[in-house]
Each structure stands twice: as structure tokens, then as C-alpha cells.
Protein backbone atom coordinates (compact mmCIF):
# COMPACT_ATOMS: atom_id res chain seq x y z
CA UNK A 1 -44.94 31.81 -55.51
CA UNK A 2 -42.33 34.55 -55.49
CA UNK A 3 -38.70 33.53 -55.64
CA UNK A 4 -36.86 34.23 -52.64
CA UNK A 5 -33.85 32.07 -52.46
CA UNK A 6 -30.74 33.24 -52.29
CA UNK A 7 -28.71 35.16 -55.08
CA UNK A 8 -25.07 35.45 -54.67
CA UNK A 9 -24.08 39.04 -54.01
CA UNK A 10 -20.23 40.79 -54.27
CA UNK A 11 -21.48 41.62 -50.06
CA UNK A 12 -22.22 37.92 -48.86
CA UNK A 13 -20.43 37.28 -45.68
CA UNK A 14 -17.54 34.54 -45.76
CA UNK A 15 -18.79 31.14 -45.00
CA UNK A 16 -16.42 28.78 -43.06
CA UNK A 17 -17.02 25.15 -44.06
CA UNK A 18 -15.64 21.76 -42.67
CA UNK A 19 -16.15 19.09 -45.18
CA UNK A 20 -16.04 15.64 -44.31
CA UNK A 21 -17.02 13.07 -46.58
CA UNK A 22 -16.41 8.98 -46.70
CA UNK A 23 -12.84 8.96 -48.20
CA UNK A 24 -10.35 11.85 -49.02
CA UNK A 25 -11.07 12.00 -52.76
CA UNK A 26 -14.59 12.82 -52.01
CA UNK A 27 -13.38 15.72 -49.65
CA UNK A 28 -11.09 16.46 -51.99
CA UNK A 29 -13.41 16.74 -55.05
CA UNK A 30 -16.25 19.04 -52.74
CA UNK A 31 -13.26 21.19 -51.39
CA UNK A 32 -12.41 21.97 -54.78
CA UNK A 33 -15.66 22.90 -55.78
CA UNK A 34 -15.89 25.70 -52.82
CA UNK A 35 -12.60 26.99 -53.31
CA UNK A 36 -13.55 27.98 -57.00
CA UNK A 37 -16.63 30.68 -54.64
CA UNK A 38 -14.56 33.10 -53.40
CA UNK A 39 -17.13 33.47 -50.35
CA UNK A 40 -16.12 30.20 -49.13
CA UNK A 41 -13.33 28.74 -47.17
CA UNK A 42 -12.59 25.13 -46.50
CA UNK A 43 -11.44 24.42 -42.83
CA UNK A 44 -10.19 21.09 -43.54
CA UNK A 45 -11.23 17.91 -44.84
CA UNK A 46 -11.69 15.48 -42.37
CA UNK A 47 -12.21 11.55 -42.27
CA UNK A 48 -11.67 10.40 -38.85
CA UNK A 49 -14.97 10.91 -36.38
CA UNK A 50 -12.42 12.34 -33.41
CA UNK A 51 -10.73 14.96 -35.98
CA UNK A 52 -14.53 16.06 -36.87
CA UNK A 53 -15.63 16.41 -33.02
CA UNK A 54 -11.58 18.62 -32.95
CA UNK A 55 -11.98 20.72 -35.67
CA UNK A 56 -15.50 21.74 -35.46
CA UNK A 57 -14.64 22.48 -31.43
CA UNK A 58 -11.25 24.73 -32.19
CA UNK A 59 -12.82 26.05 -35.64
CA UNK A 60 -16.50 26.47 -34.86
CA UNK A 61 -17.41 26.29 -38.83
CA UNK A 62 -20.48 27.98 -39.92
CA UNK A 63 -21.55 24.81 -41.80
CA UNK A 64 -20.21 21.04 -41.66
CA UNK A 65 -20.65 19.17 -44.68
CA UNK A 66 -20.79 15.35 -43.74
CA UNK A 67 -21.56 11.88 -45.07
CA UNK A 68 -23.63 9.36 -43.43
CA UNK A 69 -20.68 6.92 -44.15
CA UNK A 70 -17.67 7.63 -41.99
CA UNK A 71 -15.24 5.09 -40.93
CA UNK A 72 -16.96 2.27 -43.15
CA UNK A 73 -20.03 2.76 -40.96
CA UNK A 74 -23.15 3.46 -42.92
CA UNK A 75 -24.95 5.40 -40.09
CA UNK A 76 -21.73 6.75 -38.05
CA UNK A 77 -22.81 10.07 -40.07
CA UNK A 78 -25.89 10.08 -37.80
CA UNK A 79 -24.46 9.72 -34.62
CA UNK A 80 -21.75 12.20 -35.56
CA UNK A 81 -24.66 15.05 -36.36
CA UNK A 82 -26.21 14.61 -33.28
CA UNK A 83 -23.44 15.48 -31.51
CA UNK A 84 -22.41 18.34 -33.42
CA UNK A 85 -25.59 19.46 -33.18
CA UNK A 86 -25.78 19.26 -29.29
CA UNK A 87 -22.07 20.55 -29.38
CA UNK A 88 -22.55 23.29 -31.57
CA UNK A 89 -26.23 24.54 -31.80
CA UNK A 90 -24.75 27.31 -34.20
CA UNK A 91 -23.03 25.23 -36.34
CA UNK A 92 -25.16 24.63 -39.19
CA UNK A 93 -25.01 20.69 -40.57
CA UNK A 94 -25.69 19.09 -44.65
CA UNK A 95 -25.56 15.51 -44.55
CA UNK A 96 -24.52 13.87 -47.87
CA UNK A 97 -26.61 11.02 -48.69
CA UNK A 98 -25.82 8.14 -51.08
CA UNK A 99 -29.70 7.92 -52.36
CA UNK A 100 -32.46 10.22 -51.82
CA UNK A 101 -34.27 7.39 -49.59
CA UNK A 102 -36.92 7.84 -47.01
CA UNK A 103 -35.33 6.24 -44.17
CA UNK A 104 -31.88 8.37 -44.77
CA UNK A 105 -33.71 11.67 -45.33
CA UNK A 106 -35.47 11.25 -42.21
CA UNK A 107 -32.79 10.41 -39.83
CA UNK A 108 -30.83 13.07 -41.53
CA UNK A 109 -32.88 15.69 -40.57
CA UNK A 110 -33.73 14.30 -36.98
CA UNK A 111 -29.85 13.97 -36.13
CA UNK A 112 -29.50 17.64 -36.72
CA UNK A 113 -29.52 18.59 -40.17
CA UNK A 114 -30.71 21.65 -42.03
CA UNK A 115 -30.10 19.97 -45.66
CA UNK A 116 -29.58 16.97 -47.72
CA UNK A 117 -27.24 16.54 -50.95
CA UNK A 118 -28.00 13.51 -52.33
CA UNK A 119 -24.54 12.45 -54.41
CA UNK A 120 -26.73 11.59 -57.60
CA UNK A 121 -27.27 15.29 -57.76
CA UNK A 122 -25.71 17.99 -59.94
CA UNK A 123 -22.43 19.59 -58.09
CA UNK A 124 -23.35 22.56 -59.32
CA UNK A 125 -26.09 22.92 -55.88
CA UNK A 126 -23.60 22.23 -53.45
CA UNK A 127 -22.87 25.86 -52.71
CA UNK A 128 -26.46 27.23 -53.45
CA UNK A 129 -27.23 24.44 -50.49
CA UNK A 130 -24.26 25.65 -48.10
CA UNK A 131 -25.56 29.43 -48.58
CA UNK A 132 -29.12 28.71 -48.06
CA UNK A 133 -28.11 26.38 -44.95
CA UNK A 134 -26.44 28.87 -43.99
CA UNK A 135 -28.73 31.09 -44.19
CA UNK A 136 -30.95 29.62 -41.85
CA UNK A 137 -33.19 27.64 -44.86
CA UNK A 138 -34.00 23.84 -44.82
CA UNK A 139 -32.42 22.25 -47.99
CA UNK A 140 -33.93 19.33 -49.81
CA UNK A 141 -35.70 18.19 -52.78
CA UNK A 142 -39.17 17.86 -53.31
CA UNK A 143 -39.15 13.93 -52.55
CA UNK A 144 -37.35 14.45 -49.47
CA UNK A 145 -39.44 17.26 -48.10
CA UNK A 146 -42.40 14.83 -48.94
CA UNK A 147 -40.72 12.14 -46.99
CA UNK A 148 -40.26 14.31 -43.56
CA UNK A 149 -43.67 15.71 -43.49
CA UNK A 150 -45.27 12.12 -44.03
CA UNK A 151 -42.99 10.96 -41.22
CA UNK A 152 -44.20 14.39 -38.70
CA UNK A 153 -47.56 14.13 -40.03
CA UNK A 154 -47.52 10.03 -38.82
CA UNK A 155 -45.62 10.90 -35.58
CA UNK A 156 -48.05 13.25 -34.72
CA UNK A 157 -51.03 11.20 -35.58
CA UNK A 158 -49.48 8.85 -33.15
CA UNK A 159 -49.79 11.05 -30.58
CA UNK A 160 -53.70 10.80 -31.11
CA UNK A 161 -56.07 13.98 -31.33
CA UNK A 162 -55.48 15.04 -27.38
CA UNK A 163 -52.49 17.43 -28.98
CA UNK A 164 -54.63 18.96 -31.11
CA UNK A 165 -56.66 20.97 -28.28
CA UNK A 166 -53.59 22.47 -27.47
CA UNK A 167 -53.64 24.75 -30.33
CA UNK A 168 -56.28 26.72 -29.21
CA UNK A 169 -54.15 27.86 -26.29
CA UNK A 170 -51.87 30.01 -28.51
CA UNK A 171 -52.83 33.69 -28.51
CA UNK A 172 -53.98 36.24 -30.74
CA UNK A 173 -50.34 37.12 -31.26
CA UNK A 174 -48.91 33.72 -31.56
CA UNK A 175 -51.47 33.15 -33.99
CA UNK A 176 -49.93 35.75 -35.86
CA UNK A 177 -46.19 34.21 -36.04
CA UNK A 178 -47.66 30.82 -36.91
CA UNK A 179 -49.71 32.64 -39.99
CA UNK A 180 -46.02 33.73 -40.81
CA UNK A 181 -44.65 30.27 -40.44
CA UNK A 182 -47.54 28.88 -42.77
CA UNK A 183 -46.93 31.56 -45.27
CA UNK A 184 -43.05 30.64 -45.54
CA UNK A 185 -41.76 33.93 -44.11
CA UNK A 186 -38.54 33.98 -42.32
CA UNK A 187 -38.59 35.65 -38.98
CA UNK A 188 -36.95 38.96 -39.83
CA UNK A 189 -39.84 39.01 -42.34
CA UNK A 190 -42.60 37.75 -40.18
CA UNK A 191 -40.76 40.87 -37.36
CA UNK A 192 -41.86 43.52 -40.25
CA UNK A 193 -45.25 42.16 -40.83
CA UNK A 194 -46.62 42.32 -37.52
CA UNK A 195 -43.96 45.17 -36.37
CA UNK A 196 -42.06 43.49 -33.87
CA UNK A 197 -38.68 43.01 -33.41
CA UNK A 198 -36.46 39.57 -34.74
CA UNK A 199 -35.75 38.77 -31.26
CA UNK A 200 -39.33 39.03 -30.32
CA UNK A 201 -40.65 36.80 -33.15
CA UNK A 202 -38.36 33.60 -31.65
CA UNK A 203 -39.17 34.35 -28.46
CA UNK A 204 -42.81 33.88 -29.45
CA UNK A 205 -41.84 30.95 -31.90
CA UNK A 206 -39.96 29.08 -28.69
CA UNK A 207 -43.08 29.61 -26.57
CA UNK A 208 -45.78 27.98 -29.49
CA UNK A 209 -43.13 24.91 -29.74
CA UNK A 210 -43.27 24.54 -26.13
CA UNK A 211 -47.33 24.68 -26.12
CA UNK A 212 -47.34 22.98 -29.41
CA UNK A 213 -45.03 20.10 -28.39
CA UNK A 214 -43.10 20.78 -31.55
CA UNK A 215 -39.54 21.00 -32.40
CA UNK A 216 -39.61 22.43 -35.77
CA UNK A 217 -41.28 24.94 -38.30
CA UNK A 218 -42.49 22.11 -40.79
CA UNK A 219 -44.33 20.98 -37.11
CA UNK A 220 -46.27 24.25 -36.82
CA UNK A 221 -47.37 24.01 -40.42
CA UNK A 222 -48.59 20.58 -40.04
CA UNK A 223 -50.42 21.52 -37.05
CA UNK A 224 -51.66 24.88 -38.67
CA UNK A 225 -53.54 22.64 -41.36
CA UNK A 226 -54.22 19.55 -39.33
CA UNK A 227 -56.03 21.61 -36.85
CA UNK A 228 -57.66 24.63 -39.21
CA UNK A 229 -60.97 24.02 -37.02
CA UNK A 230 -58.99 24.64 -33.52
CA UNK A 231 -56.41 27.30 -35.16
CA UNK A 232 -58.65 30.63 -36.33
CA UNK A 233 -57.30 31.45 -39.45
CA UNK A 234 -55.44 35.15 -38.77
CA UNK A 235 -56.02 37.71 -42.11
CA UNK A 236 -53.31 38.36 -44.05
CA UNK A 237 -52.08 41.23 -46.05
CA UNK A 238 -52.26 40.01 -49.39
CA UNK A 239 -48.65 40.89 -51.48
CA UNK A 240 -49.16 42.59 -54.74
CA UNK A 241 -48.60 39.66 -57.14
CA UNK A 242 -51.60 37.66 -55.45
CA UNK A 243 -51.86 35.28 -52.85
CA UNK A 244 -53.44 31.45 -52.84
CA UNK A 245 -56.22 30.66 -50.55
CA UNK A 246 -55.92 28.59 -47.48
CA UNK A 247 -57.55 25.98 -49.02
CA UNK A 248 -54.88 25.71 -51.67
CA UNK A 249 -52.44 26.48 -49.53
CA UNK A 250 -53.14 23.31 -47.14
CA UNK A 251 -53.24 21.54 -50.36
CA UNK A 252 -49.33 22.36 -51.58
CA UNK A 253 -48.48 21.54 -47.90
CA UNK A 254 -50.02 18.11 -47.56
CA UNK A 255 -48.46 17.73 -51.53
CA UNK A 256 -44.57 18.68 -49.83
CA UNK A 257 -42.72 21.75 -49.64
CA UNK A 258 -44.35 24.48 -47.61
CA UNK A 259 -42.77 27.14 -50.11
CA UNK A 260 -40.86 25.93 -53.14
CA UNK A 261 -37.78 28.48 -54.16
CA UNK A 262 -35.98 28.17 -58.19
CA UNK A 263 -32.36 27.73 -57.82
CA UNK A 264 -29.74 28.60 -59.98
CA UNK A 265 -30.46 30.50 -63.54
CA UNK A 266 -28.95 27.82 -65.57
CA UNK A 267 -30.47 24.89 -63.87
CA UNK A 268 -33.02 22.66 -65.90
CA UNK A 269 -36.54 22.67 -65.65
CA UNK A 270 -36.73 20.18 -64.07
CA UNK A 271 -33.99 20.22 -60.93
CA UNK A 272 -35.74 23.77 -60.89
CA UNK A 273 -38.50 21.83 -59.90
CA UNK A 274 -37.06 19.33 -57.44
CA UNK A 275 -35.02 21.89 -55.34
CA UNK A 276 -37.07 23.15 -52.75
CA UNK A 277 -36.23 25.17 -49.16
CA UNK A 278 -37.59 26.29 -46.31
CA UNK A 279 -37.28 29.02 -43.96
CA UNK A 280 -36.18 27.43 -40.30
């Protein structure tokens, strides 16, 4: 898989960040770490769930950094998202989790939130995860990502095979974007594969989530794979270092991450390995 995360570049735009975490040494400690990246710039640090909701209105952030535990409430963090979220569609949201569990990974990303930084992981990610975020990528780790699509793949199942059908009332051309979607593009790269515009590509990409009944790009890939028999497979130009087959494909998908990424150059191994993204 080729690497196409983001490397930090002299050009990056400035990223505005509110950081709000469960006491003020916390905030303190992640400020710190973002002031040291000259393309970032701490709002404020905020405790208090009303000088969140007044900051993020007067300073519309790029990206809110925010623990599930606010105000001595384990799941405040939640409830907080959701309304940022519904407040602030632009405002892009990373939820700092205590553990990497399933039930917190979840909820994180259905309140709202593009990534997760679980506090048992290396500082050093925290601003690779704001610029990817940022970006418009889905941050998590490997176990996480594993943990949302079991949860989408159960929800849907849930919904029983009547969904399904629906599928094959996507056209030729919407076809085409979700063969982009499965392959991990992002939609300015999906726009140059098929030659359409950016705007174009989420105009078709709002349309198969409305037929779909999806909310989400991880939705489109489960549905890509879970219906491969109502879903004609669209050909793809093959890139020059070699492409998987479907078959393998599905298989990496039902494993996790749609499309793993390498993070930073002096990163082990192994949190190589356990960092994943996702276009969004």
C-alpha cells in the first residue's frame, strides 16, 4: 500500500486548535506540545463545558481536541461532541480517550469525531493526528478501526438483507465514486480519476448515502464488500507499483483499516503498525 499520509511541509496552512482536556495540567501539557509546531496555534485551554460551547462559537477552531471526561463526568465528552458537531459541522473534533476500549471508540466516533488519541499513546502523534484530522482523514489505531467496523458491520446486519437491494440502484457513475471510496482515495483524488470536479464527487457521495442509508465512508465500504453480488465491481486503473485484488482487498477490510498509512519516520515498528487513517 503506498504511503499517503501527511508529511509536514514549510507551506502547511495554520491550524487553529481548542484543547480541552479533564483538568488544566492536561491542557497545559498538550498546549505545550503544539506550541513547539510552528503551524499550530492554541485558542485556549478550556475546562468548563459552557467556555467550550463560547470559544468554539466566537473562535470557530479548525480542530477541538477534547476528553471524554469533563466536569468529573466520564461521558460529558460525548454529549459535548455532539453538539459541536451539530454546531459546527466544519469544526473538526479528536476525542481523547483514557483506554483504547470498544465501547469509548465507538461512541467517540458516533458523537462526531474524526479521531481518537488514546492517552497510553506516544505524544509524539498528537500533531500527526490534528493534521490528518484536519485534513479531512479518520484517525485511529488499528484496534479501534476494528472496533467501528464490527459495530457498522452489526448495525447493518440488524437492519436485515432488505438494505442490501438498494445497492443496485446506484448508477454507473456512482459506482464509480464508491470504487474510489473502496480503494481509499480522497475525493480530490477520486475527482481526477474519473475527471470530474471535487464538488461533483460529494455531490455524488451525498446522493449514494442517501440511497445507501449510510452516514459515513467506512459505511460504503462495508456495503461495497457485503454486497459484491448486488454492487458490479467497476475496473480500475491499476497504479504502477501494483494493485491487490478484490478478493484481498475485502479481506484487509473485514481484517480493519480500509487503507493503513506509516506515520512519523522515527516511530517504531510497531506504532507504525497500529496507526492507521482514513480518507472521510
Amino acid at each position: 500500500m503506498s504511503d499517503n499520509c501527511i508529511e509536514p511541509r514549510e507551506d502547511r496552512p495554520l491550524i487553529r486548535v481548542l484543547v480541552a482536556d479533564s483538568t488544566r495540567v492536561k491542557s497545559q501539557i498538550l498546549s505545550d506540545v503544539l506550541a513547539r509546531d510552528k503551524h499550530f496555534q492554541v485558542l485556549e485551554t478550556e475546562l468548563s463545558v459552557a467556555a467550550i460551547l463560547a470559544v468554539a462559537a466566537s473562535e470557530k477552531p479548525d480542530v477541538v481536541l477534547i476528553s471524554v471526561l469533563l466536569e468529573n463526568d466520564p461521558k460529558l465528552g460525548f454529549q459535548v461532541a455532539r453538539q459541536l458537531r451539530a454546531a459546527h459541522p466544519a469544526t473538526r473534533l479528536v476525542m481523547l480517550l483514557d483506554r483504547s476500549e470498544r465501547s469509548s471508540a465507538v461512541d467517540a466516533f458516533r458523537a462526531g469525531a474524526s479521531g481518537i488519541l488514546c492517552r497510553r499513546e506516544s505524544l509524539k502523534f498528537l500533531t500527526r493526528c490534528i493534521s490528518c484530522v484536519h485534513a479531512g482523514q479518520v484517525w485511529a489505531n488499528s484496534r479501534e478501526l476494528k472496533y467501528l467496523l464490527d459495530a457498522l458491520s452489526e448495525s447493518m446486519s440488524a437492519r436485515g438483507t432488505a438494505n442490501a437491494s438498494d445497492a443496485s440502484i446506484l448508477s454507473k457513475r456512482e459506482q464509480d465514486v464508491v470504487t474510489g471510496v473502496v480503494d481509499g482515495l480522497s475525493n480530490r483524488e477520486i475527482a481526477h480519476r474519473l475527471k470530474l470536479t471535487e464538488h461533483t464527487v460529494k455531490n455524488y457521495l451525498f446522493r449514494i448515502f442517501d440511497k445507501l442509508g449510510v452516514s459515513s465512508r467506512v459505511e460504503v465500504v462495508l456495503y461495497a464488500f457485503g454486497v459484491v453480488s448486488t454492487v458490479p465491481r467497476v475496473s480500475v486503473t491499476k497504479p504502477s507499483t501494483g494493485q491487490t485484488s478484490p478478493a484481498k482487498r475485502a479481506n484487509k477490510v473485514r481484517q480493519g483499516p480500509v487503507r493503513a498509512r506509516r506515520q512519523a519516520d522515527d516511530a517504531t515498528p510497531n506504532e507504525q503498525d497500529s496507526q492507521k487513517v482514513l480518507p472521510i
